[in-house]
Protein backbone atom coordinates (compact mmCIF):
# COMPACT_ATOMS: atom_id res chain seq x y z
CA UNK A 1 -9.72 -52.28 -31.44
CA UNK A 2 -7.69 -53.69 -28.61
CA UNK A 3 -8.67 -53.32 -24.68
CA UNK A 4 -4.75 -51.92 -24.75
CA UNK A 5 -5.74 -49.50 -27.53
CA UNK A 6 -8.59 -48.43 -26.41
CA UNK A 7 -6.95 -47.71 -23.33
CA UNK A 8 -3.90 -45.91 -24.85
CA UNK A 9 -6.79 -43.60 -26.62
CA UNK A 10 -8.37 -42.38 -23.82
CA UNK A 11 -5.71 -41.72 -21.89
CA UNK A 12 -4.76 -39.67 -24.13
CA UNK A 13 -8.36 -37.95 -24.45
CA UNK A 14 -7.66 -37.25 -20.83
CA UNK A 15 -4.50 -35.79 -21.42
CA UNK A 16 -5.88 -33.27 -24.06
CA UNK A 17 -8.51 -32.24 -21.77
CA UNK A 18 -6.59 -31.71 -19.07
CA UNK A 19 -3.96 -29.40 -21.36
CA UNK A 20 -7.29 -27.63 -22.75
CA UNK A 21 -8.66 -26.88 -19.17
CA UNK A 22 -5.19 -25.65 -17.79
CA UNK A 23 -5.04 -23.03 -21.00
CA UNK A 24 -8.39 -21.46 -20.10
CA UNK A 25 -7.58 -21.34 -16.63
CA UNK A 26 -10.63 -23.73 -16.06
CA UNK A 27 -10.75 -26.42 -13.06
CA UNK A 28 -12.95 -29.55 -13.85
CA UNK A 29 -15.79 -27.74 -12.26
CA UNK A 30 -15.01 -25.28 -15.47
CA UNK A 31 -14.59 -22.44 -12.79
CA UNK A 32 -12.01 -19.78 -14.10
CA UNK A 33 -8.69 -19.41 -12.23
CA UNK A 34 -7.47 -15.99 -10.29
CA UNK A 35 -4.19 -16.12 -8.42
CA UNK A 36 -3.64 -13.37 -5.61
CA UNK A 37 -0.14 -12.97 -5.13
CA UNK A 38 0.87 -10.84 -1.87
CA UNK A 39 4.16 -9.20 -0.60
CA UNK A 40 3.93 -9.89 2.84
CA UNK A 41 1.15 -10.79 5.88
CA UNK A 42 2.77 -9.26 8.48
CA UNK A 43 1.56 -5.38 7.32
CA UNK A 44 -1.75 -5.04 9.12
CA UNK A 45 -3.91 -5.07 6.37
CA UNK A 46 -2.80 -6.96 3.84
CA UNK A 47 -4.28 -10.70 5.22
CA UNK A 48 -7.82 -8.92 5.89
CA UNK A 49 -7.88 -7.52 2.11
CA UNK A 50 -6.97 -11.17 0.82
CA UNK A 51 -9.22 -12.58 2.80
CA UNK A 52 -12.05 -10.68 1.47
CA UNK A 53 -10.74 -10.73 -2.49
CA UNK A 54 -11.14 -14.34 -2.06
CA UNK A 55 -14.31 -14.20 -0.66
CA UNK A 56 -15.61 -11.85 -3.45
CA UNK A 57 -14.11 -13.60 -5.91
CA UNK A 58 -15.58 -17.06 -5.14
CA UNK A 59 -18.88 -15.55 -5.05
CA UNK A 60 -18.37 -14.04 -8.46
CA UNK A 61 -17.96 -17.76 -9.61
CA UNK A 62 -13.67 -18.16 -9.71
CA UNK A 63 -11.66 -20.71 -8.28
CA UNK A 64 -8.57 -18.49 -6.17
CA UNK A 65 -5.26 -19.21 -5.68
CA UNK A 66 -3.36 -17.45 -3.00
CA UNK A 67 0.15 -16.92 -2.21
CA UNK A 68 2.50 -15.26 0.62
CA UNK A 69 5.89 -13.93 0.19
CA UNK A 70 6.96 -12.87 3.07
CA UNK A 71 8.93 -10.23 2.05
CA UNK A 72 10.93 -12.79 -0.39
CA UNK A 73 11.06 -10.89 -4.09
CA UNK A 74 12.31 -14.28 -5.48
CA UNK A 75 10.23 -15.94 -3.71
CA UNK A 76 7.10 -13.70 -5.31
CA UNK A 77 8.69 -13.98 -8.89
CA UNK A 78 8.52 -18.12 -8.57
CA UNK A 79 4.68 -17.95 -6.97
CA UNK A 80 3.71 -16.09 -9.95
CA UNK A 81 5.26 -18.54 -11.78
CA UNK A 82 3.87 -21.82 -10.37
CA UNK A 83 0.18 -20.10 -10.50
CA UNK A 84 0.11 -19.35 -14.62
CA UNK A 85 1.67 -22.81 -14.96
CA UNK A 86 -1.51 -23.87 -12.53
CA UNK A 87 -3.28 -22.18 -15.51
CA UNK A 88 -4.51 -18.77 -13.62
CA UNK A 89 -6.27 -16.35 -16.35
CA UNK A 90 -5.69 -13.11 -13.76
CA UNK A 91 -3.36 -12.33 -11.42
CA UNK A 92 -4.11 -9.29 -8.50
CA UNK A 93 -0.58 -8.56 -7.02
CA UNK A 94 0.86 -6.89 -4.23
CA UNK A 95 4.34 -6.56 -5.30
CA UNK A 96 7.12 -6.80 -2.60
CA UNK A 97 9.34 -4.95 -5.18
CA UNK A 98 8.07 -2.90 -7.88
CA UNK A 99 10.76 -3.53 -10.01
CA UNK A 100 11.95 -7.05 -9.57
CA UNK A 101 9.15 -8.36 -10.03
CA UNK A 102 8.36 -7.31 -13.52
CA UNK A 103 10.21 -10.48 -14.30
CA UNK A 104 7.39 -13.07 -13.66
CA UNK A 105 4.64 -10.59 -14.35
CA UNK A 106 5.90 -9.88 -17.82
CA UNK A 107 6.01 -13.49 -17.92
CA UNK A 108 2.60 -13.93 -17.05
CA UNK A 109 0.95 -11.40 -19.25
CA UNK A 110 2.69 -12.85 -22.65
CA UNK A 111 0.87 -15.83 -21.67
CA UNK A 112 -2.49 -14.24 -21.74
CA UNK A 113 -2.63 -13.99 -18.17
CA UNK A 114 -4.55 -10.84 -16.77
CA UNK A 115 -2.37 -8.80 -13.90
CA UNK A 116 -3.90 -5.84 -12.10
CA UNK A 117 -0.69 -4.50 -9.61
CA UNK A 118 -3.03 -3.70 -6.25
CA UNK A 119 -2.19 -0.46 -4.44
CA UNK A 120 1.67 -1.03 -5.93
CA UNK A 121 2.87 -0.10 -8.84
CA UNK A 122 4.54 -2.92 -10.92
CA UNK A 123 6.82 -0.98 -13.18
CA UNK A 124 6.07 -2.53 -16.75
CA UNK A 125 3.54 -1.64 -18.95
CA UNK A 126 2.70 -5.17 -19.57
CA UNK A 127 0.37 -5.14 -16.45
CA UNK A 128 -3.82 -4.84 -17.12
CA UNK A 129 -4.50 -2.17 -14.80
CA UNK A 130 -2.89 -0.56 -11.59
CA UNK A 131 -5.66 -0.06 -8.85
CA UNK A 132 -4.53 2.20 -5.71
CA UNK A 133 -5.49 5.72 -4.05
CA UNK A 134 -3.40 9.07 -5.17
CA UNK A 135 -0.25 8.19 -3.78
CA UNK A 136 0.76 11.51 -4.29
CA UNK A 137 -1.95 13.10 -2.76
CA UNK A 138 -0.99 10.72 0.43
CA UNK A 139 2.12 12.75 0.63
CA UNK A 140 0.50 16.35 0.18
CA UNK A 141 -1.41 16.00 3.07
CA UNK A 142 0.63 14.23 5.76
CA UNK A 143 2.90 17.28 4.62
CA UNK A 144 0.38 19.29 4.90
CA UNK A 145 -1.26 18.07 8.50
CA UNK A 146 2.63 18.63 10.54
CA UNK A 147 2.85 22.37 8.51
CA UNK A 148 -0.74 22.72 9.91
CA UNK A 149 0.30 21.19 13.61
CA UNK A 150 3.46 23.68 13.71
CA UNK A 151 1.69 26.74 12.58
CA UNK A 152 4.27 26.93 9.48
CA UNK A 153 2.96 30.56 8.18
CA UNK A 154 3.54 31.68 11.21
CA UNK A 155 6.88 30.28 12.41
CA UNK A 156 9.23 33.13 13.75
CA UNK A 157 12.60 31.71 11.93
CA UNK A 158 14.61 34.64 14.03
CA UNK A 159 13.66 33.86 16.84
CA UNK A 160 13.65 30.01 16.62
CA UNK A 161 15.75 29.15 13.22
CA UNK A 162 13.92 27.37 10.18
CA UNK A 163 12.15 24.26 11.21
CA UNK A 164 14.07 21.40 11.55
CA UNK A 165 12.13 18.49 9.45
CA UNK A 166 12.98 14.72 9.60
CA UNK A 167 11.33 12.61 6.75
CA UNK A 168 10.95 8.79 6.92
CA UNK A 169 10.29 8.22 3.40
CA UNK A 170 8.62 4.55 3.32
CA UNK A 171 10.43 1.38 1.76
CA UNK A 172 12.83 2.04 -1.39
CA UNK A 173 11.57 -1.47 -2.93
CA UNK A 174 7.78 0.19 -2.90
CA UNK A 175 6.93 3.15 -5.58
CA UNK A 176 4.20 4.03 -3.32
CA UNK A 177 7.01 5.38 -1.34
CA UNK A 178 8.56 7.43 -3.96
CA UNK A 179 4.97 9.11 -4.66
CA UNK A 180 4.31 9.58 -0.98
CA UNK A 181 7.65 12.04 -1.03
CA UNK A 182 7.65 13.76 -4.32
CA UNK A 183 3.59 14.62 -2.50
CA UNK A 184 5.75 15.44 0.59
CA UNK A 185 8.34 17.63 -1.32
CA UNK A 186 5.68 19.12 -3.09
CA UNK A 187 4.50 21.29 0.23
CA UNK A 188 7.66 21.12 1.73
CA UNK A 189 10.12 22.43 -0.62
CA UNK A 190 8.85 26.53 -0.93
CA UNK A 191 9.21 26.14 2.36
CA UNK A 192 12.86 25.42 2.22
CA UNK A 193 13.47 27.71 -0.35
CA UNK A 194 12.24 30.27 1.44
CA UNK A 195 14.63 29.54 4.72
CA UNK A 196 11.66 28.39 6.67
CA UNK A 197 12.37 24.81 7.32
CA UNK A 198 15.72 22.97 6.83
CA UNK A 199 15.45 18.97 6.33
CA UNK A 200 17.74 17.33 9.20
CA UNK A 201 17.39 13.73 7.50
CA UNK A 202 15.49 11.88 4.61
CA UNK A 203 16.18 8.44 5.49
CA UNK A 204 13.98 5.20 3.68
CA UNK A 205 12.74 2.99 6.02
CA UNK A 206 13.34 -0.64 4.95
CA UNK A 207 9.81 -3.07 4.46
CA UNK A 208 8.07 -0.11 6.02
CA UNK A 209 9.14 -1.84 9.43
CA UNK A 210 8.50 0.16 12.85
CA UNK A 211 11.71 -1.61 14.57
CA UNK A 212 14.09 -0.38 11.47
CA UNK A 213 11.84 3.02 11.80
CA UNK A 214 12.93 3.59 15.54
CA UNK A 215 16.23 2.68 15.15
CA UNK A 216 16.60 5.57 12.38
CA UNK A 217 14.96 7.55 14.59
CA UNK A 218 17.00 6.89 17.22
CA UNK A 219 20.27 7.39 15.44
CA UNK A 220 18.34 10.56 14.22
CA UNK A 221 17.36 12.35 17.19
CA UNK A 222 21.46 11.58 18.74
CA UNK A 223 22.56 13.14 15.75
CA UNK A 224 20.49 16.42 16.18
CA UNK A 225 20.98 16.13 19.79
CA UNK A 226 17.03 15.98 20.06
CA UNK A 227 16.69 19.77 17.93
CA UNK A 228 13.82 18.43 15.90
CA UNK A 229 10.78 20.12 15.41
CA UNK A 230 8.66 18.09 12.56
CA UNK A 231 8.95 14.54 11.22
CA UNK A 232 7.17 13.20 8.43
CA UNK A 233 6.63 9.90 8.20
CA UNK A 234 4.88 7.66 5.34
CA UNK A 235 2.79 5.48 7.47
CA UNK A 236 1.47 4.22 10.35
CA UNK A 237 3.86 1.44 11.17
CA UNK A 238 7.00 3.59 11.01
CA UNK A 239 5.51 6.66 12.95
CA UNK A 240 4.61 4.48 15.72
CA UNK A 241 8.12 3.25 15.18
CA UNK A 242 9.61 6.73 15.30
CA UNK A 243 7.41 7.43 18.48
CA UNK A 244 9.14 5.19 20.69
CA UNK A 245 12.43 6.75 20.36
CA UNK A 246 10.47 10.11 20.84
CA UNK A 247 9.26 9.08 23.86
CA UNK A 248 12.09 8.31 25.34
CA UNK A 249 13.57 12.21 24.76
CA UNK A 250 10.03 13.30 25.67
CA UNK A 251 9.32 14.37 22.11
CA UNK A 252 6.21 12.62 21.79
CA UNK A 253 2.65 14.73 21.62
CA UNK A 254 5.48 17.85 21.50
CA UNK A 255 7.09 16.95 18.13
CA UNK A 256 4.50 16.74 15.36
CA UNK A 257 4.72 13.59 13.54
CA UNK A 258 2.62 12.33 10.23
CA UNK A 259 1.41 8.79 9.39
CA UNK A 260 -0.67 6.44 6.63
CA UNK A 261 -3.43 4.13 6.68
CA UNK A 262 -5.47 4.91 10.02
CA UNK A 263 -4.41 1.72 11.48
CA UNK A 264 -6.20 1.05 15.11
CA UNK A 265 -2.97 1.63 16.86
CA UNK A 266 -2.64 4.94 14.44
CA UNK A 267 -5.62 6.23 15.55
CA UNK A 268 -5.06 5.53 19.26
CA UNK A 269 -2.14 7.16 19.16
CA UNK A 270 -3.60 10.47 17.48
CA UNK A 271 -6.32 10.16 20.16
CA UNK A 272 -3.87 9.86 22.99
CA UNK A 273 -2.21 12.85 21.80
CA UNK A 274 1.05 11.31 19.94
CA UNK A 275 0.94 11.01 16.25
CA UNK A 276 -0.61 13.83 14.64
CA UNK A 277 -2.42 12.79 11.80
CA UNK A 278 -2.68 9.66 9.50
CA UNK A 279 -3.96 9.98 6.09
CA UNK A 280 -7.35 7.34 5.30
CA UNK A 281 -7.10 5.05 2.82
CA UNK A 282 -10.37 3.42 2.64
CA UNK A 283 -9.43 0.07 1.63
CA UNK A 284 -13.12 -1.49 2.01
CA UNK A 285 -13.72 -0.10 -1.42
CA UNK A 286 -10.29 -0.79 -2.61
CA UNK A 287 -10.43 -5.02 -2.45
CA UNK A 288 -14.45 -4.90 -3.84
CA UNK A 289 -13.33 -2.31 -6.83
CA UNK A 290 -9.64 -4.60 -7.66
CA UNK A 291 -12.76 -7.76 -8.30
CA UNK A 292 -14.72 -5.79 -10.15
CA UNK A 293 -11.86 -4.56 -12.77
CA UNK A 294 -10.39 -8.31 -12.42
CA UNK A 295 -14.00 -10.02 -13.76
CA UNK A 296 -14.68 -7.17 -16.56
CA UNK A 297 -11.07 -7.36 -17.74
CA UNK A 298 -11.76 -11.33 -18.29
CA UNK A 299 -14.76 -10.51 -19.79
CA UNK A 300 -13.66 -7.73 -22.14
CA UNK A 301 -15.77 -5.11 -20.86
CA UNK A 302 -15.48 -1.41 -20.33
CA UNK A 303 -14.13 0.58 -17.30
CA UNK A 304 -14.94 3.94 -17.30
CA UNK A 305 -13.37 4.74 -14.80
CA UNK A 306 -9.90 3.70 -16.13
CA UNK A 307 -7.28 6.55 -17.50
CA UNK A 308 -4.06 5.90 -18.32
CA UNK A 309 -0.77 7.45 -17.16
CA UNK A 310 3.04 7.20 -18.03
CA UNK A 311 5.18 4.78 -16.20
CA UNK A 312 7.88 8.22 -15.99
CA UNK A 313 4.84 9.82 -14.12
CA UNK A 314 3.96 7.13 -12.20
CA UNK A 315 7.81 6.11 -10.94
CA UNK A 316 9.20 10.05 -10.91
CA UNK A 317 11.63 8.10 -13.26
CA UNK A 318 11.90 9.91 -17.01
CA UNK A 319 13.60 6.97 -17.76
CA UNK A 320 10.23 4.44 -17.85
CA UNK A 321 8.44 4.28 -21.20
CA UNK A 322 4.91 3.58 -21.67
CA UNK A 323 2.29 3.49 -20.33
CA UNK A 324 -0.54 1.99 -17.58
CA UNK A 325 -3.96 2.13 -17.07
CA UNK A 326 -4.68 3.38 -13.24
CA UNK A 327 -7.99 3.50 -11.55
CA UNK A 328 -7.41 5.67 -8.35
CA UNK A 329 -9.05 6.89 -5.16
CA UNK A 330 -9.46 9.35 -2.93
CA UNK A 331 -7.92 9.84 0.35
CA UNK A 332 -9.06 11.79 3.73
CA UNK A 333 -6.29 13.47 6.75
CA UNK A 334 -7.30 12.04 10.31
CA UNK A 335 -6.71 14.14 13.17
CA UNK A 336 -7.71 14.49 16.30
CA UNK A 337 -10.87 16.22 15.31
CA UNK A 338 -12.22 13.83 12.87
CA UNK A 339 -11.37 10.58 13.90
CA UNK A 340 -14.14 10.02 16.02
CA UNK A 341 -16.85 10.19 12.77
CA UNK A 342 -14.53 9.66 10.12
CA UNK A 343 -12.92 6.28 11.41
CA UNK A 344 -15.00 4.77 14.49
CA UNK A 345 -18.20 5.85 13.77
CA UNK A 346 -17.65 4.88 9.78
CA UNK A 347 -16.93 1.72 11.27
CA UNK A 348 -13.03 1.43 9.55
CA UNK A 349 -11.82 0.84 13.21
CA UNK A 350 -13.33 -0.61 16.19
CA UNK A 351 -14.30 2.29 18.86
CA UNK A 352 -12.80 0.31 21.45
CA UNK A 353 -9.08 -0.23 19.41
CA UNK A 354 -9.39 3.08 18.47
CA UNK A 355 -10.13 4.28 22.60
CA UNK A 356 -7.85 1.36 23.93
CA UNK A 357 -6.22 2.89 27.19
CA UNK A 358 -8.30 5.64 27.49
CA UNK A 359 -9.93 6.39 30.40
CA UNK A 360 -13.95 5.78 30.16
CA UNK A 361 -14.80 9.59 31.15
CA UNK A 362 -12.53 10.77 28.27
CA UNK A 363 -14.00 8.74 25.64
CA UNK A 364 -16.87 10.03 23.00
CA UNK A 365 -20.04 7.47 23.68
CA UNK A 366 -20.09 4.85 21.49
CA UNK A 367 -21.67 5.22 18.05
């Protein structure tokens, strides 16, 4: 044989093993690939949560892949894209759109690849598994925290009319949102039925920003010439968005106002008096539990845990056929009576983000 054949042979021997290593998702170290794949970094916790997947999943033995979107849902679609060609075998996504982005994801999981939707439902039933908290529930009990805060079974409509409710329903691109208000209009609507409380505005809240959230608001509040009496809002970042334009009509700590997530500046402002209650999501066990399901789906094994719903449930849509396997948790209200032990002293925030600005004889000692 020829030094040229010879040569010619084992380049292609490399070539084979490369193509064979790429299919399993293996590097040369034979480590398995995982891609993460996330909407955005600019919501507060998403860079902490793929910070620690990564960590977790390294330790389990997998090579990770990690990629940003930045609120781009083409952008997403070609990611996913570039990471099964890169030869990932599982894919945990946080989808910027739920419905856009079935387009790579499909993709992804006709080539064998793995895809558990984290915390947002991807609206195909293509996906492995869809890991979040009861989005539904979410909505039930910020509902159910401003009813509490306004003394709803008690409201005098003669005297004062029916409540006048604002609801800042979350982004339209994110199904979470949907959930959060059909939990919402759950409480809410005997209410209205019964003359009690009149909605003023339902207005979505685009990539659940707190600038597009205070414009609404403002725009809101002129419209009602300040009569408001209740908003409820889907999270953290657009409450505190809402707030500023409250402030400025001196509605703030007067109007009650709902929120998600128990962010440190969410839980400063329910301390100082302003947003009423935010609804816990503890995401510590969220990232820890989406690596576990990731590493037993790859290895074929059982999750208990795991119960399937329809993607009409899941999307309020009858429209959506089939069906998903969910794993989902629990969720907790925050007030102004529990945050103390059930966010600073649980250590989920830092005592002194959660006390910021408050003066040192007003504060609870430090756990």
């Amino acid at each position: 044989m020829s030094k040229l054949v010879r040569i010619l042979s084992a380049l292609v021997l490399i070539s084979l093993l490369a193509t064979s290593l790429a299919a399993c998702g293996a590097t040369g170290s034979g480590k398995v690939k995982v891609g993460l794949s996330f909407s955005d970094f600019a919501t507060e916790r998403w860079k902490n949560e793929e910070v620690l997947m990564r960590k977790l999943l390294e330790e389990k033995g997998y090579e990770v892949i990690s990629q940003e979107a930045n609120h781009d849902v083409k952008l997403q679609n070609d990611q996913i894209d570039n990471m099964v060609s890169q030869g990932v075998k599982a894919l945990i996504v946080v989808a910027e759109d739920g419905d856009a982005i079935v387009t790579s994801v499909d993709k992804a999981a006709a080539a064998g690849v793995k895809v558990l939707a984290y915390d947002r439902l991807i609206k195909t039933d293509k996906i492995a598994a869809y890991l979040s908290f009861d989005n539904v529930e979410v909505g039930r009990q910020q509902a159910m925290g401003v009813m509490k805060a306004i003394d709803i079974e008690n409201w005098d409509v003669a005297a004062n009319g029916p409540v006048r409710l604002v609801q800042l329903a979350g982004s339209p691109t994110d199904n979470n949102a949907t959930l959060f208000t059909k939990g919402q209009t759950e409480i809410l609507q005997p209410y209205v039925d019964a003359g009690k409380i009149e909605i003023v505005a339902q207005q979505g809240v685009d990539n659940w920003d707190a600038a597009n959230a205070l414009k609404l608001m403002e725009n809101i509040l002129t419209a009602a010439n300040n009569d408001v009496d209740a908003v409820v809002a889907s999270n953290d970042g657009t409450a505190l968005g809402a707030l500023q334009a409250m402030k400025a009509q001196q509605l703030a700590g007067v109007v009650p106002i709902s929120g998600q997530d128990a962010t440190a500046d969410g839980c400063n402002s329910i301390v100082k008096g302003e947003l009423t209650v935010s609804i816990m999501k503890d995401i510590r066990n969220l990232s820890p539990l989406a690596v576990d399901l990731i590493d037993k789906l790859l290895k074929g094994e059982a999750i208990p845990e795991m119960k399937k719903f329809t993607l009409a449930e899941l999307t309020v849509d009858p429209s959506k056929q089939g069906e998903v396997p969910c794993v989902f948790l629990d969720v907790a209200q925050v007030n102004q009576d529990n945050v103390y032990d059930l966010v600073v002293k649980s250590g989920f925030q830092a005592y002194d983000d959660v006390y910021r600005d408050i003066p040192e004889g007003e504060r609870p000692a430090k756990p």
